[in-house]
C-alpha atoms as a PDB file:
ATOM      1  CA  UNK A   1     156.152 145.407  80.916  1.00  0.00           C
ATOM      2  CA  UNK A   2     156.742 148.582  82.179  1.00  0.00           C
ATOM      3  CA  UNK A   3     159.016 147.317  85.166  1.00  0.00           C
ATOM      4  CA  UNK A   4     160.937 145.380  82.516  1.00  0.00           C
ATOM      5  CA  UNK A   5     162.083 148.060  80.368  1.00  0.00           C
ATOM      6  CA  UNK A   6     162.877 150.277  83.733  1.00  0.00           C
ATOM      7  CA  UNK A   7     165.186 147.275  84.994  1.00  0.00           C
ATOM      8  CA  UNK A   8     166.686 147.600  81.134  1.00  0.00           C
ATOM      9  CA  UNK A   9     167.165 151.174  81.186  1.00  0.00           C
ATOM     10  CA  UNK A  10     168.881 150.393  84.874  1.00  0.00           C
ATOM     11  CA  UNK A  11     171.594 147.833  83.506  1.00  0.00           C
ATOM     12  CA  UNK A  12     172.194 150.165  80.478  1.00  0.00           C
ATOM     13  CA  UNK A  13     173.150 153.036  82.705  1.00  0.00           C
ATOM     14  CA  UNK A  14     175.104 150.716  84.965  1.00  0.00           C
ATOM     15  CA  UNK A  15     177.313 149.475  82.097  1.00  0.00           C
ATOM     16  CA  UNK A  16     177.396 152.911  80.736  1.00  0.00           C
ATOM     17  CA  UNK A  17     179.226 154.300  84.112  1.00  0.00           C
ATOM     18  CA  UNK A  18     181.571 151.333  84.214  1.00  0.00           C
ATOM     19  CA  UNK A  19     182.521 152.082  80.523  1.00  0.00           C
ATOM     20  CA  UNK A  20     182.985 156.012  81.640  1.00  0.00           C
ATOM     21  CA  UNK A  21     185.146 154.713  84.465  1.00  0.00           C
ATOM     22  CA  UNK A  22     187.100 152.099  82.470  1.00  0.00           C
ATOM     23  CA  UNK A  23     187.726 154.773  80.485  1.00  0.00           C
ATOM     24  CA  UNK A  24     189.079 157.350  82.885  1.00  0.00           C
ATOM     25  CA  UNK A  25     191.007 154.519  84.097  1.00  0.00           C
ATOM     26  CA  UNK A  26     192.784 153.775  80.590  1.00  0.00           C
ATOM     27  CA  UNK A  27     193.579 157.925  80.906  1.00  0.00           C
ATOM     28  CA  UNK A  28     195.315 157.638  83.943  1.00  0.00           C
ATOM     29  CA  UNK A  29     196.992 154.352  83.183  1.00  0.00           C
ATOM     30  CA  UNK A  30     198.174 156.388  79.895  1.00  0.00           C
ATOM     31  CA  UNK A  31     199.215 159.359  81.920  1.00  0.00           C
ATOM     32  CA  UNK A  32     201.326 157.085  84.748  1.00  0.00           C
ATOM     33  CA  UNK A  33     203.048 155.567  81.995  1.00  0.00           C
ATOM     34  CA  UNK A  34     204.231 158.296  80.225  1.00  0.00           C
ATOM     35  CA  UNK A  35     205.831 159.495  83.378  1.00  0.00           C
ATOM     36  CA  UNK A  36     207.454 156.247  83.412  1.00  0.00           C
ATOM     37  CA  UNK A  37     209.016 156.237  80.391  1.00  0.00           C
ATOM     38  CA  UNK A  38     210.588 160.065  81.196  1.00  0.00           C
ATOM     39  CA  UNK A  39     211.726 158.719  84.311  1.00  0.00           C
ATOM     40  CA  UNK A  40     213.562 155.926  83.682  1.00  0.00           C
ATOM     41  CA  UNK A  41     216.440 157.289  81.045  1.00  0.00           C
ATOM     42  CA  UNK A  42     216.813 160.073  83.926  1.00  0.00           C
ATOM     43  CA  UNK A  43     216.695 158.113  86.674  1.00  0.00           C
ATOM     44  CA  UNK A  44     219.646 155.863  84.519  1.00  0.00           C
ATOM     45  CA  UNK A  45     221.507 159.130  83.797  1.00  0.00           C
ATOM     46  CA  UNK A  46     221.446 160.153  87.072  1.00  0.00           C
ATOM     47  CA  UNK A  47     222.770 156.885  88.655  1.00  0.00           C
ATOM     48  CA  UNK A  48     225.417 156.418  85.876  1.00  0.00           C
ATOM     49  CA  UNK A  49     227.291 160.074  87.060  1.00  0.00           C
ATOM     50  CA  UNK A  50     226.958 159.019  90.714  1.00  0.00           C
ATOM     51  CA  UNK A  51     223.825 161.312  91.788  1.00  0.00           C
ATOM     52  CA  UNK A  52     221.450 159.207  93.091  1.00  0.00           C
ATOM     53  CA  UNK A  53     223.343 159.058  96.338  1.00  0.00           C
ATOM     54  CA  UNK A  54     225.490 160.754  98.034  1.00  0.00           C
ATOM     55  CA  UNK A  55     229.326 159.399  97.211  1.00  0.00           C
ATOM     56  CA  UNK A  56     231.860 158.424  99.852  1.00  0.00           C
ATOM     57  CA  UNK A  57     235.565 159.948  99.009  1.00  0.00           C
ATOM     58  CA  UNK A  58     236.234 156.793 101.105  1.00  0.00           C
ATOM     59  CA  UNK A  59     235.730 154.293  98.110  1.00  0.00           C
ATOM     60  CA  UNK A  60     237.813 152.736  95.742  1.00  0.00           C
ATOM     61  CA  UNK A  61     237.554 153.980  92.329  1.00  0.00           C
ATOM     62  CA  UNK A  62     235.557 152.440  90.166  1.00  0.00           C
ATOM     63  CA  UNK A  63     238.479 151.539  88.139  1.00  0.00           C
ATOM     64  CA  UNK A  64     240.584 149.755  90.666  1.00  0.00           C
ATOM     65  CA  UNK A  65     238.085 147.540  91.885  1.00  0.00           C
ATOM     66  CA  UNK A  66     237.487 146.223  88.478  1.00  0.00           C
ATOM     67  CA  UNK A  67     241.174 145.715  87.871  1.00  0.00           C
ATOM     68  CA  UNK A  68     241.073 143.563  91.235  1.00  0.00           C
ATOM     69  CA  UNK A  69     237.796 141.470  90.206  1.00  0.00           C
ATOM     70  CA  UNK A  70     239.632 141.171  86.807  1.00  0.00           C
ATOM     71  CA  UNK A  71     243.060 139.461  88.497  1.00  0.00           C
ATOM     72  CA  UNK A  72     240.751 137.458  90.957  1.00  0.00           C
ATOM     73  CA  UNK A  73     239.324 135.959  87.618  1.00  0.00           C
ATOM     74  CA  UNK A  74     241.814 134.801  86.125  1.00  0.00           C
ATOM     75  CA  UNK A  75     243.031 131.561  86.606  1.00  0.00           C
ATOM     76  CA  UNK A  76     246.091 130.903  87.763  1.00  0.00           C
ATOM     77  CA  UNK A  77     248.698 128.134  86.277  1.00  0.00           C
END
């Protein structure tokens, strides 16, 4: 009997630890995310003004190459 209730008491602590660890888990999960979700409207801010790399003076503007994609879509009768 005694060995019984020892194996018992064995499994109860065992599922007790994973709970402790799911738990810590969920915290950290929690934690990760939240950085996630203050990184990505900065990270969008930042590569909307042209900061996430550094910009060529060399480029067409922005502007002009959508004018030219614009005149290569249209069709032409």
């Amino acid at each position: 009997m005694t060995s019984m209730f020892s194996e018992q008491q064995e499994i109860v602590r065992r599922v007790e630890s994973l709970f402790a660890l799911a738990d810590q888990l969920e915290a950290r999960l929690a934690k990760a995310q939240a950085q996630v979700d203050k990184l990505t409207p900065s990270l969008l801010a930042r590569a909307f003004a042209g900061k996430l790399v550094p910009q060529d003076p060399n480029d067409e503007p922005a502007a002009k190459l959508l004018e030219r994609l614009r005149r290569r879509e249209r069709p032409i009768l």
